[in-house]
C-alpha atoms as a PDB file:
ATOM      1  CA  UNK A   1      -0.074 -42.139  11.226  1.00  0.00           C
ATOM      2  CA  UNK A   2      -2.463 -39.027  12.200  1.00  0.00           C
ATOM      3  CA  UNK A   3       0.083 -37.142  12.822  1.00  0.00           C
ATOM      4  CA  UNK A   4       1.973 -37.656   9.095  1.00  0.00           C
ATOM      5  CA  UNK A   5      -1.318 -37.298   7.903  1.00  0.00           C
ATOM      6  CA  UNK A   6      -2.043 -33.797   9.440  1.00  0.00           C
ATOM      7  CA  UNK A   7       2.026 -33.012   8.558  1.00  0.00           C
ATOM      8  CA  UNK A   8       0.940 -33.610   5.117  1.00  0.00           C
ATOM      9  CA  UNK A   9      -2.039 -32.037   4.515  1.00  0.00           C
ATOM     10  CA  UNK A  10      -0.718 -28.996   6.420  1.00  0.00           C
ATOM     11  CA  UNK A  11       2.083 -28.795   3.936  1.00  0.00           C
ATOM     12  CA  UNK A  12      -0.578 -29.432   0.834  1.00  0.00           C
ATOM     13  CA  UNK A  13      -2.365 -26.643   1.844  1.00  0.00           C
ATOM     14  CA  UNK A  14       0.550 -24.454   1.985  1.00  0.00           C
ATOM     15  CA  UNK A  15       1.979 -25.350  -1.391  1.00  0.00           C
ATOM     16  CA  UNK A  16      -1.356 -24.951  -2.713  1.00  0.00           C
ATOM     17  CA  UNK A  17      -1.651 -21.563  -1.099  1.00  0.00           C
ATOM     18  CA  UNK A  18       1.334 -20.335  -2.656  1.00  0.00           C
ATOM     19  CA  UNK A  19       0.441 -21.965  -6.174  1.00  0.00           C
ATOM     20  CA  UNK A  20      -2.638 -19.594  -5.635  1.00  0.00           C
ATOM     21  CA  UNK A  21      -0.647 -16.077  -5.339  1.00  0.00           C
ATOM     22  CA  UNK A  22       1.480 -16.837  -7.923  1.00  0.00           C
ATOM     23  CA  UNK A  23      -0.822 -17.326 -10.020  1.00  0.00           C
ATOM     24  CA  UNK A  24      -2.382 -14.274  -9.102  1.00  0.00           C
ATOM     25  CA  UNK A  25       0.763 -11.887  -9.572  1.00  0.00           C
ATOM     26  CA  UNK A  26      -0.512 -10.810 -12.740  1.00  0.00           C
ATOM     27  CA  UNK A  27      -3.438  -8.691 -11.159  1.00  0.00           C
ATOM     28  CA  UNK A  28      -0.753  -6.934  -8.906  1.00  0.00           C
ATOM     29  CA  UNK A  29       0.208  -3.820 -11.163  1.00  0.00           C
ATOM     30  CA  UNK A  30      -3.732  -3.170 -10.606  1.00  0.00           C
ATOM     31  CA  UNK A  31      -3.637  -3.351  -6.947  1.00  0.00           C
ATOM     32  CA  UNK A  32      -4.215  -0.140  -4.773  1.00  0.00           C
ATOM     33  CA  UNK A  33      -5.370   1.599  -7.632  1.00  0.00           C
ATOM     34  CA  UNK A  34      -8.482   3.483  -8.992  1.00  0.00           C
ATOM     35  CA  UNK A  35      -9.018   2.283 -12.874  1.00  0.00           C
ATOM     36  CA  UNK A  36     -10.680   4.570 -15.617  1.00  0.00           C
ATOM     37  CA  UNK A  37     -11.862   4.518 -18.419  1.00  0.00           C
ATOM     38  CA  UNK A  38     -14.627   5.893 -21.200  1.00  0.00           C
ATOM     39  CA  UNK A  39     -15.282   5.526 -24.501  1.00  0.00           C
ATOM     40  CA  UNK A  40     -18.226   3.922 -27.135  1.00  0.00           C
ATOM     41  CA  UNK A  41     -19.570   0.934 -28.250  1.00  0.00           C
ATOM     42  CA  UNK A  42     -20.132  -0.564 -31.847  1.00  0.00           C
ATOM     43  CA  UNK A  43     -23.606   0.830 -31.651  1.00  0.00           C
ATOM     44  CA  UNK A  44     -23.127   3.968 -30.340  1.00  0.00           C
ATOM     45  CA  UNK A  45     -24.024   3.562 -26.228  1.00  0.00           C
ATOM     46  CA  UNK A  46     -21.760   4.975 -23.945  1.00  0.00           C
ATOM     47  CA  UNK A  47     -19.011   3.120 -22.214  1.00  0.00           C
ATOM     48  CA  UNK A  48     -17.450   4.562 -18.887  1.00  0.00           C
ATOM     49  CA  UNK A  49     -16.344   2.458 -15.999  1.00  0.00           C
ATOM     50  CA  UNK A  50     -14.511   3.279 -12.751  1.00  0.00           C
ATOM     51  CA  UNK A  51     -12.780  -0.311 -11.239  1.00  0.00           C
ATOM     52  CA  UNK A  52     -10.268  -0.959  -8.234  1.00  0.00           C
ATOM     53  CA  UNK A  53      -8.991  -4.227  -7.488  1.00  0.00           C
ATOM     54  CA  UNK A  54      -7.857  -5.774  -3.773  1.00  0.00           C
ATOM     55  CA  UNK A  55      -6.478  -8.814  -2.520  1.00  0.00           C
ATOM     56  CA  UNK A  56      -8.436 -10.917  -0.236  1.00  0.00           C
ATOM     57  CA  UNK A  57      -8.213 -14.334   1.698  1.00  0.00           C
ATOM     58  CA  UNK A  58      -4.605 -14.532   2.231  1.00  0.00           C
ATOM     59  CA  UNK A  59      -4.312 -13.053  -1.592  1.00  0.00           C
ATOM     60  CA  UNK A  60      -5.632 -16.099  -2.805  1.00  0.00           C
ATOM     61  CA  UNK A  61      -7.991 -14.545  -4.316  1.00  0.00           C
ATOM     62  CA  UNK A  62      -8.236 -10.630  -6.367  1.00  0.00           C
ATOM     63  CA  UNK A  63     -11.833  -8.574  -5.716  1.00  0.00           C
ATOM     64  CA  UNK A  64     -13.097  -6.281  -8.461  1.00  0.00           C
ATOM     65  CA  UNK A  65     -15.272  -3.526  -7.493  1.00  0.00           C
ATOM     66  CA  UNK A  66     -16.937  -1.296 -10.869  1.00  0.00           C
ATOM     67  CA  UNK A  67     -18.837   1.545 -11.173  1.00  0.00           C
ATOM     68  CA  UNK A  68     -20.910   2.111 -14.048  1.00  0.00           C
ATOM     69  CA  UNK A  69     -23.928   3.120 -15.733  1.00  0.00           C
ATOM     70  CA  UNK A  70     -27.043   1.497 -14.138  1.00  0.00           C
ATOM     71  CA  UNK A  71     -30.107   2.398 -16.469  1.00  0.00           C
ATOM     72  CA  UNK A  72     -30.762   2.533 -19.870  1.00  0.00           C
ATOM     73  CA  UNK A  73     -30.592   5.927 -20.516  1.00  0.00           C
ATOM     74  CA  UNK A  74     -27.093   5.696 -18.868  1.00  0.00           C
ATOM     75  CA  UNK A  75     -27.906   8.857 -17.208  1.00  0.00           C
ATOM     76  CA  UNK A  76     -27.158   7.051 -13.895  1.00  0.00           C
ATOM     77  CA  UNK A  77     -23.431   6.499 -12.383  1.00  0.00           C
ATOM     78  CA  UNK A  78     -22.719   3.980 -10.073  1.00  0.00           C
ATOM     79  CA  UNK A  79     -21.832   0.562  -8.306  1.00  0.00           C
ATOM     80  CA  UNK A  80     -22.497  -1.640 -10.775  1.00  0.00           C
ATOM     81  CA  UNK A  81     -20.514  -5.036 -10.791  1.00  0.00           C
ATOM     82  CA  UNK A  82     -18.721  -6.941  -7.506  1.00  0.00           C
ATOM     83  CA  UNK A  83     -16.260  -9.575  -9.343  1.00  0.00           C
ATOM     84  CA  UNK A  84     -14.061 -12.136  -8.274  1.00  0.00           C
ATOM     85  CA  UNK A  85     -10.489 -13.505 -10.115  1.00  0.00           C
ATOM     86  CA  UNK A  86      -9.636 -17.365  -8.400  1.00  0.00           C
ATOM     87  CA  UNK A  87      -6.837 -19.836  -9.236  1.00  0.00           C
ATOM     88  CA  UNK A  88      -8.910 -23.228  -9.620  1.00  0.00           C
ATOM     89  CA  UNK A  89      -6.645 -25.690  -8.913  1.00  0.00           C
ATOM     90  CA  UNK A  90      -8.877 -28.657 -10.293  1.00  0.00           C
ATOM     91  CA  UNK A  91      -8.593 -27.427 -13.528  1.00  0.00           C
ATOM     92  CA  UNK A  92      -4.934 -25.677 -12.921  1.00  0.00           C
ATOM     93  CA  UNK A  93      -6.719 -21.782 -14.416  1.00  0.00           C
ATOM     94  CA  UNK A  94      -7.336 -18.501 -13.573  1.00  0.00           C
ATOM     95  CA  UNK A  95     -11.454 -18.674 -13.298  1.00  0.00           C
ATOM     96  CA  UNK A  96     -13.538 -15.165 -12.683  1.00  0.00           C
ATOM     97  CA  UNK A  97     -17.498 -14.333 -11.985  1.00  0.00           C
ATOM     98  CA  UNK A  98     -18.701 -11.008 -12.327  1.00  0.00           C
ATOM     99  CA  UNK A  99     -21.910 -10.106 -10.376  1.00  0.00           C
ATOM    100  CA  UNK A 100     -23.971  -6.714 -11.035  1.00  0.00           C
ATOM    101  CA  UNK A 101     -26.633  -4.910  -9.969  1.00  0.00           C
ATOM    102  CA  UNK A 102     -29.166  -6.153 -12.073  1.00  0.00           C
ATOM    103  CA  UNK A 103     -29.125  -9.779 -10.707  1.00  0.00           C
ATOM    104  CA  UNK A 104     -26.898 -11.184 -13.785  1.00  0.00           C
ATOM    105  CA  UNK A 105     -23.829 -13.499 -13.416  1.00  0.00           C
ATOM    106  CA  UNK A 106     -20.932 -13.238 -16.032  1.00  0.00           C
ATOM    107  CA  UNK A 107     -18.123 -16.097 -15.451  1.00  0.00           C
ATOM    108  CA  UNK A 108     -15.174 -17.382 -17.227  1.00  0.00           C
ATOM    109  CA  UNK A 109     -11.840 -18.306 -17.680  1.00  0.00           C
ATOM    110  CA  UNK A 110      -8.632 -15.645 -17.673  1.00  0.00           C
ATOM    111  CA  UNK A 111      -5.232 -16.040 -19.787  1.00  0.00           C
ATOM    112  CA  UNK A 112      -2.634 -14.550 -19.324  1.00  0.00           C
ATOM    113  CA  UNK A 113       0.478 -13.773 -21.558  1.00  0.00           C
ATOM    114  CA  UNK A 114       3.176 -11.961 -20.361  1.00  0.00           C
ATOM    115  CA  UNK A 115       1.321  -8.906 -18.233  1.00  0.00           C
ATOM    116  CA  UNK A 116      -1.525  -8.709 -20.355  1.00  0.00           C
ATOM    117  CA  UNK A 117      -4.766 -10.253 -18.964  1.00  0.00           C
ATOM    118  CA  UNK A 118      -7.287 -11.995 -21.189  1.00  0.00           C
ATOM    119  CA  UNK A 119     -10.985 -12.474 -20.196  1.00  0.00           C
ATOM    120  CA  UNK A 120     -12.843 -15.448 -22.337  1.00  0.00           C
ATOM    121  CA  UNK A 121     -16.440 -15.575 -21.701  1.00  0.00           C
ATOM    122  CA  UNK A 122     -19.922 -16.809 -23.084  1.00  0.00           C
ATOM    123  CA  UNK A 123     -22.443 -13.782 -23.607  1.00  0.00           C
ATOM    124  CA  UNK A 124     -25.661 -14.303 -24.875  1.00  0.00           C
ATOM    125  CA  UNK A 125     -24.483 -17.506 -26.794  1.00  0.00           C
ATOM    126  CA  UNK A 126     -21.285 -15.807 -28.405  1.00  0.00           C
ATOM    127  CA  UNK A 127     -17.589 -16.286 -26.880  1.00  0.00           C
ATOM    128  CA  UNK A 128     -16.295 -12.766 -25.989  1.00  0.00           C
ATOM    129  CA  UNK A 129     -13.115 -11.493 -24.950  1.00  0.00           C
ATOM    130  CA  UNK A 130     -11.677  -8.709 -22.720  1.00  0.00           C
ATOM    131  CA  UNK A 131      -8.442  -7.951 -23.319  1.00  0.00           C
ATOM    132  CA  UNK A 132      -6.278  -5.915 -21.160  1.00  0.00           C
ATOM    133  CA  UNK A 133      -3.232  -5.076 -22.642  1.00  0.00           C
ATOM    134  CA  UNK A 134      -0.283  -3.854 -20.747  1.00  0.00           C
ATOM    135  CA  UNK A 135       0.972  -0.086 -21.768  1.00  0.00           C
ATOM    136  CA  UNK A 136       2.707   0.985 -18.247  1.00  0.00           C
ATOM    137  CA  UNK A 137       2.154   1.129 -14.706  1.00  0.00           C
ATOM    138  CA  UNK A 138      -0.512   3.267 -14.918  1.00  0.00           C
ATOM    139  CA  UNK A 139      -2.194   1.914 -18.152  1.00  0.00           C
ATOM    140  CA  UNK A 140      -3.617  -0.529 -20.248  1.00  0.00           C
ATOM    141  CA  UNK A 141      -5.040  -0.501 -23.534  1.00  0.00           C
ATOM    142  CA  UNK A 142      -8.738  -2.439 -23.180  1.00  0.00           C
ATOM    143  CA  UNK A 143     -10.436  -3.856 -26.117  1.00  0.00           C
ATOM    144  CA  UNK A 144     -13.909  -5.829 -26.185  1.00  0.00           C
ATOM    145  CA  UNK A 145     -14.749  -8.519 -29.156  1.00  0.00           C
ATOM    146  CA  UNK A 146     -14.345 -11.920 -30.476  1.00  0.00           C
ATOM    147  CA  UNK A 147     -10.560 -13.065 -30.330  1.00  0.00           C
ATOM    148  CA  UNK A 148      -9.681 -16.279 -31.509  1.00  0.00           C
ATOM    149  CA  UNK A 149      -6.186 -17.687 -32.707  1.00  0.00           C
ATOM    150  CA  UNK A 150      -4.518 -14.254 -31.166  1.00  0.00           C
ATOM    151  CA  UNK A 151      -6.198 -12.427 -33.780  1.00  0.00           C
ATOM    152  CA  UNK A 152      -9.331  -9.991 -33.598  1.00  0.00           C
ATOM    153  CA  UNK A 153     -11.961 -11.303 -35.829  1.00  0.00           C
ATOM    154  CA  UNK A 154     -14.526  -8.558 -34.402  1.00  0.00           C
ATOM    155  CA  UNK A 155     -14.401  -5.647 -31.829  1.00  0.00           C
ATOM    156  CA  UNK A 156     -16.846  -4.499 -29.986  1.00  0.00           C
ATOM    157  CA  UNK A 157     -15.221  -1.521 -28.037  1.00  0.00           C
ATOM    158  CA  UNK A 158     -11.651  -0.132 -27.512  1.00  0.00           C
ATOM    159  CA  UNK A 159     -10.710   2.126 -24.932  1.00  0.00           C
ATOM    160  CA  UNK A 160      -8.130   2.470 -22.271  1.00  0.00           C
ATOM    161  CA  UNK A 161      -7.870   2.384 -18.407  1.00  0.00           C
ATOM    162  CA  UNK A 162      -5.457   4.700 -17.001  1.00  0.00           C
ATOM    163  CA  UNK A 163      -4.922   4.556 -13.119  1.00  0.00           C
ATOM    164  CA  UNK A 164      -6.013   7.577 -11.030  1.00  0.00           C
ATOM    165  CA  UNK A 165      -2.755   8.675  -9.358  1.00  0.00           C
ATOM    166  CA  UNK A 166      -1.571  11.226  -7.134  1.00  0.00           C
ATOM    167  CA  UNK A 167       2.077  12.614  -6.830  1.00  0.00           C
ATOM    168  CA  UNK A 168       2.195  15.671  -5.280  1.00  0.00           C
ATOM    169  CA  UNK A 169       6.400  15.665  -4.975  1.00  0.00           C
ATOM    170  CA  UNK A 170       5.335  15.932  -1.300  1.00  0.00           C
ATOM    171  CA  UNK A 171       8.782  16.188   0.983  1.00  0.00           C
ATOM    172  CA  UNK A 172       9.317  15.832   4.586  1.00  0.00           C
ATOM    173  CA  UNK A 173       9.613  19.140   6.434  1.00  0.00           C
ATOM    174  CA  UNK A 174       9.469  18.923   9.597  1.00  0.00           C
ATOM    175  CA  UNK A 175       8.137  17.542  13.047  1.00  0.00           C
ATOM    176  CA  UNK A 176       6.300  19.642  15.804  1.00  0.00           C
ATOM    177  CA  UNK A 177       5.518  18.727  18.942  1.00  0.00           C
ATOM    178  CA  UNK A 178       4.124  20.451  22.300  1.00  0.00           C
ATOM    179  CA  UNK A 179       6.350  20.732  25.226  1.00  0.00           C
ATOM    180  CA  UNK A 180       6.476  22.378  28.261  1.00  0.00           C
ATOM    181  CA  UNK A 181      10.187  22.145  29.511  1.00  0.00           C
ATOM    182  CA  UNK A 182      11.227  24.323  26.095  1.00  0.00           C
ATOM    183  CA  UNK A 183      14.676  24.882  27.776  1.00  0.00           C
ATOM    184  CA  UNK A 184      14.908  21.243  28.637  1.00  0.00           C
ATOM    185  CA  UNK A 185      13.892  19.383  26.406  1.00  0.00           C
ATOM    186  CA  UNK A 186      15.487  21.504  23.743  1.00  0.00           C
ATOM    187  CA  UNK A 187      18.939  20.912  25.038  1.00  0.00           C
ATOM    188  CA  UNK A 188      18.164  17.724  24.716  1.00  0.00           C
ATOM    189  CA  UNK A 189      17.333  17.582  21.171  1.00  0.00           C
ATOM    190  CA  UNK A 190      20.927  19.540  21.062  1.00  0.00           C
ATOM    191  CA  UNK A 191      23.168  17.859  23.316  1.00  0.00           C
ATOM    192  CA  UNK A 192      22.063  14.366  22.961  1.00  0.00           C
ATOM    193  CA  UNK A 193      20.901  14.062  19.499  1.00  0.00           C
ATOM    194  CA  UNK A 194      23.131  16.455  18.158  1.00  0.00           C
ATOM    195  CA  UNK A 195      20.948  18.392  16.209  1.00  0.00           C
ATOM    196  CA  UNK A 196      21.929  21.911  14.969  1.00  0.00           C
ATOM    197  CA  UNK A 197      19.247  24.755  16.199  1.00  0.00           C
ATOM    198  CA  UNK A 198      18.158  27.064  13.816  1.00  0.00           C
ATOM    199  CA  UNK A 199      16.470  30.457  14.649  1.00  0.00           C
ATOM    200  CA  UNK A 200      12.247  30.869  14.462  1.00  0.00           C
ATOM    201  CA  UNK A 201      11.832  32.608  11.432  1.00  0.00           C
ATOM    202  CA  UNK A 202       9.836  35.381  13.475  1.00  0.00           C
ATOM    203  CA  UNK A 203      12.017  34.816  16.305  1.00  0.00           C
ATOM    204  CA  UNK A 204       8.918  34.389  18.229  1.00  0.00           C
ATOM    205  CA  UNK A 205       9.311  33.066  22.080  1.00  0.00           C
ATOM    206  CA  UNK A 206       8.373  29.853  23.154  1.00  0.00           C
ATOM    207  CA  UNK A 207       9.836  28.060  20.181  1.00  0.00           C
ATOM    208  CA  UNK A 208      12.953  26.098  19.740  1.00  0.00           C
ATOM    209  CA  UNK A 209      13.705  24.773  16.004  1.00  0.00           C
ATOM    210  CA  UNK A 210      16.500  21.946  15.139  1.00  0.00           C
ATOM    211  CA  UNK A 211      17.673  21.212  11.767  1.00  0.00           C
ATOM    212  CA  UNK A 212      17.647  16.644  11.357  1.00  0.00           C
ATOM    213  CA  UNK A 213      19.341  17.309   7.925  1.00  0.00           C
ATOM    214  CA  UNK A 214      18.952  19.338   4.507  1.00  0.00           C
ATOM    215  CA  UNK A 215      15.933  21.578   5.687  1.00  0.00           C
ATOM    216  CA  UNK A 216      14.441  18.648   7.270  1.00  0.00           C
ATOM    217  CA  UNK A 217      13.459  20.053  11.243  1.00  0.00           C
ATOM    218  CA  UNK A 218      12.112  19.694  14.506  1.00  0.00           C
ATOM    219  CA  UNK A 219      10.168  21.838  15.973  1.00  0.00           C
ATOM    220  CA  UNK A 220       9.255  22.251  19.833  1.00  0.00           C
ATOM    221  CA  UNK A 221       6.355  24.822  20.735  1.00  0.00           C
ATOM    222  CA  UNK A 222       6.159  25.834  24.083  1.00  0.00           C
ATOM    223  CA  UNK A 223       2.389  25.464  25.699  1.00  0.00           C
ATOM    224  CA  UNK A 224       0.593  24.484  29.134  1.00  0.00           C
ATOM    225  CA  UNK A 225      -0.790  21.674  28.508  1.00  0.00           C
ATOM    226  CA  UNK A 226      -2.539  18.166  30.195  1.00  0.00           C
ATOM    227  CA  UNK A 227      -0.740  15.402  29.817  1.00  0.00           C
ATOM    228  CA  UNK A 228      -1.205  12.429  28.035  1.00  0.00           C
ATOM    229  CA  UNK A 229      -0.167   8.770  27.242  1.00  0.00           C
ATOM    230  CA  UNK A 230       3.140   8.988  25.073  1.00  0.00           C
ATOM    231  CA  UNK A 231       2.746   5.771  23.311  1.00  0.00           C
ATOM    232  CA  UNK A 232       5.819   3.748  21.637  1.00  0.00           C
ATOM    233  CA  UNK A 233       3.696   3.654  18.916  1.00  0.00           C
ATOM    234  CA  UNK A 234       3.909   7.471  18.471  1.00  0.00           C
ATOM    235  CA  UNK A 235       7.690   8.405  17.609  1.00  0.00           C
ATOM    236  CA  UNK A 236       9.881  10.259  15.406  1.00  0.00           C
ATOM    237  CA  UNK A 237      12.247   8.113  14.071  1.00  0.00           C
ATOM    238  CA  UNK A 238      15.551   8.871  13.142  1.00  0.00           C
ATOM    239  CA  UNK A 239      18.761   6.809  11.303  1.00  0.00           C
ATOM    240  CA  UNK A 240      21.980   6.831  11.952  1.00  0.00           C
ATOM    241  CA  UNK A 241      24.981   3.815  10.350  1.00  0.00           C
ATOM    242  CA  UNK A 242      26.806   3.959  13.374  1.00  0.00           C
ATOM    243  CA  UNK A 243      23.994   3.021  16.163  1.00  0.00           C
ATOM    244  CA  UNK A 244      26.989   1.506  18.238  1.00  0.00           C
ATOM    245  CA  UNK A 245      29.035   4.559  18.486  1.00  0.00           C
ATOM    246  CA  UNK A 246      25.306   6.363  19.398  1.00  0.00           C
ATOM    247  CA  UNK A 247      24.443   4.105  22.158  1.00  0.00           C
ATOM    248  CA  UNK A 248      27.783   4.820  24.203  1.00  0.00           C
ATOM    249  CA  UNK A 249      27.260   8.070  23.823  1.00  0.00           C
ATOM    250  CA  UNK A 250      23.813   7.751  25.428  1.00  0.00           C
ATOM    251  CA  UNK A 251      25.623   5.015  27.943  1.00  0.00           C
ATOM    252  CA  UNK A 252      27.623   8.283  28.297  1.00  0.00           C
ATOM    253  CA  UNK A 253      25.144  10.647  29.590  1.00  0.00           C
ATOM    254  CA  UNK A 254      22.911   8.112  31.381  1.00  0.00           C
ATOM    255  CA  UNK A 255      19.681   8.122  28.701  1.00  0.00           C
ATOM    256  CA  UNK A 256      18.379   4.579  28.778  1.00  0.00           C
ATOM    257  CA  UNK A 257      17.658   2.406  25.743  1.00  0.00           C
ATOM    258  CA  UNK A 258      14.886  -0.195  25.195  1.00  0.00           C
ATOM    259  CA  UNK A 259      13.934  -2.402  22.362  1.00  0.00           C
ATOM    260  CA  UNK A 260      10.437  -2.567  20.923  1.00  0.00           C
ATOM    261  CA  UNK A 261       8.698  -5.224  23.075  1.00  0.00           C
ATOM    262  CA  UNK A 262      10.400  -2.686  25.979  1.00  0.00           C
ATOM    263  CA  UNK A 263      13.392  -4.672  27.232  1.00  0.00           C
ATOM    264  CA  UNK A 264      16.030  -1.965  28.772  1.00  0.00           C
ATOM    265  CA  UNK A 265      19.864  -1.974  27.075  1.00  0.00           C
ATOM    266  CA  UNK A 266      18.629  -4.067  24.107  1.00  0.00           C
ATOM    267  CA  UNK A 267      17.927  -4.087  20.467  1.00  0.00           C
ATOM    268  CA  UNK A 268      15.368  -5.016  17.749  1.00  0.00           C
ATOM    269  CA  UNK A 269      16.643  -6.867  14.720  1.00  0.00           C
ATOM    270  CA  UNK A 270      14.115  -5.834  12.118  1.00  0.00           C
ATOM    271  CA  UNK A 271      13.049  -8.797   9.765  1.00  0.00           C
ATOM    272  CA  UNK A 272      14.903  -6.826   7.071  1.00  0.00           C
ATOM    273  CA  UNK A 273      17.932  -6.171   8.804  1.00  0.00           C
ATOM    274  CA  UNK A 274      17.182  -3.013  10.011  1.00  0.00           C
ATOM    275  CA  UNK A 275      18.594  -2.251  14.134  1.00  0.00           C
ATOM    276  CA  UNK A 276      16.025  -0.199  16.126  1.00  0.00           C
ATOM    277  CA  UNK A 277      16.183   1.443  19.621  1.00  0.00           C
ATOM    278  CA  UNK A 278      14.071   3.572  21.657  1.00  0.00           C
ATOM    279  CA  UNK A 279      14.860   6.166  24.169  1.00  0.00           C
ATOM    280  CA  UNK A 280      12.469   9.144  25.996  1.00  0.00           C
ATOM    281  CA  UNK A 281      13.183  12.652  25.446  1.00  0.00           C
ATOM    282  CA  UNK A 282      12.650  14.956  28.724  1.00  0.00           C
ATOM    283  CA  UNK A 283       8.920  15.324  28.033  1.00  0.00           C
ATOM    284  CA  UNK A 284       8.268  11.278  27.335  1.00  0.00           C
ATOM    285  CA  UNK A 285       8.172  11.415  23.631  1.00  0.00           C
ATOM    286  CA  UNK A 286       9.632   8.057  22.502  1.00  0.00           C
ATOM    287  CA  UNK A 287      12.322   8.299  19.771  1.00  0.00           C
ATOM    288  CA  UNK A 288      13.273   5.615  17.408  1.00  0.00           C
ATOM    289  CA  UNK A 289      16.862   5.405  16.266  1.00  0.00           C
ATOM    290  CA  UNK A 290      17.623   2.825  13.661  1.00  0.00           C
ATOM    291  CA  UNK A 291      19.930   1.731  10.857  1.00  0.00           C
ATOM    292  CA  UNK A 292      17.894   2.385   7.868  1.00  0.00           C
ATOM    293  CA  UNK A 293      19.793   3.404   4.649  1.00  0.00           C
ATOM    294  CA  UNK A 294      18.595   7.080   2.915  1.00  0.00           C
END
């Protein structure tokens, strides 16, 4: 009987665990990002706020961090509010607190509808809303009043957040590493890996460049150097679709294999389906080849 009785509350918990990241998923498009936004209120103060959101607890439940003003000349920019989004289960709702600086508590229930998220709160004796209304990705339109019926019967502030994001167009160029076997080790890169080597620029000495594919390259610099550990950990990692035909040709030339854990002549299934091996070029760099799709 203890046993079912574990069995069941085991699986209660579970359910009840994933009932609380579902419910959740709204708050992901705000996850990992750095929210902005500035603008004024109805009587004239200044509005700007700064807010990122994580997961935490097994994503069962969302952390709000804010920066704001935190005087009243709002000459002062800073943390100013911790908050916390729940699922309460007892009443089956999205629930939220908001602590700040000053020692207040804010907390309340959230709606949701569709990927808009809809804060419903009692301030100072009057129900207020925050309503974050999905643009894009990177934005939502944010407006502060009273909201009843899905109507606006008085706002208080509108604004927008827009997500601080970086793209750069950043591509991958190329990998360097120190050796001190250049002829070596290079010949490995070339005869066993099959990489095409491409002159140094400055056809300086003590270099040995290999093109992986477009004007993606390797590059091996020549230097006497001490030793250290070549961890697993630390690899370049290349794909190929035809990982069979690649291990006998290593079979061929006597280069060992291992899986991850380090088992010799054997492979890792990836939890996605991916294959991975490891081998050691001439210096002890480890190499990953695996069956990833570009």
């Amino acid at each position: 009987m203890k046993k079912i009785l574990s069995i069941s509350l085991l699986l209660a918990g579970f359910f009840n665990l994933e009932a609380q990241q579902s419910e959740l998923a709204v708050f992901e498009p705000l996850l990992g990002k750095t929210w902005k936004a500035e603008g004024s209120w109805g009587d004239g103060s200044k509005f700007k706020q700064e807010t990122v959101f994580t997961y935490s607890l097994d994503s069962t439940l969302v952390l709000a961090e804010s920066k704001g003003y935190t005087n009243q000349e709002q000459t002062t920019f800073g943390p100013r509010n911790h908050g916390i989004r729940k699922f309460d289960s007892e009443s089956n709702s999205l629930k939220f607190w908001e602590f700040d600086v000053f020692g207040g508590v804010t907390q309340g229930t959230i709606a949701t509808k569709g990927r808009d998220i809809i804060y419903t709160y009692d301030y100072g004796g009057s129900m207020v809303t925050d309503y974050w209304k999905y643009v894009d990705a990177n934005t939502y339109d944010f407006t502060v009043g009273s909201y009843e019926d899905g109507a606006w019967k008085q706002t208080y502030l509108q604004t927008q957040f827009k997500a601080n994001t970086f793209d750069f167009g950043f591509q991958y160029d190329h990998y360097s590493i120190v050796v001190t076997k250049l002829m070596e080790t290079g010949d490995f890169y070339r005869d066993i890996l099959g990489l095409t080597e491409i002159p140094h620029p400055d056809k300086a000495p003590g270099f040995r460049w290999f093109q992986i594919k477009g004007n993606t390259q390797i590059h091996l610099i020549k230097k006497e150097v001490a030793d250290f550990s070549k961890n697993k950990s630390m690899h370049l990692c290349l794909a190929t679709q035809d990982l069979e035909k690649f291990i006998e040709h290593l079979m061929a030339n006597d280069i060992d294999f291992y899986d991850w854990p380090g088992n010799k002549s054997s492979i890792t299934d990836r939890s996605d389906g991916v294959k991975q091996i490891y081998i050691q070029d001439p210096e002890g760099y480890w190499i990953e080849i695996n069956t990833a799709i570009h």
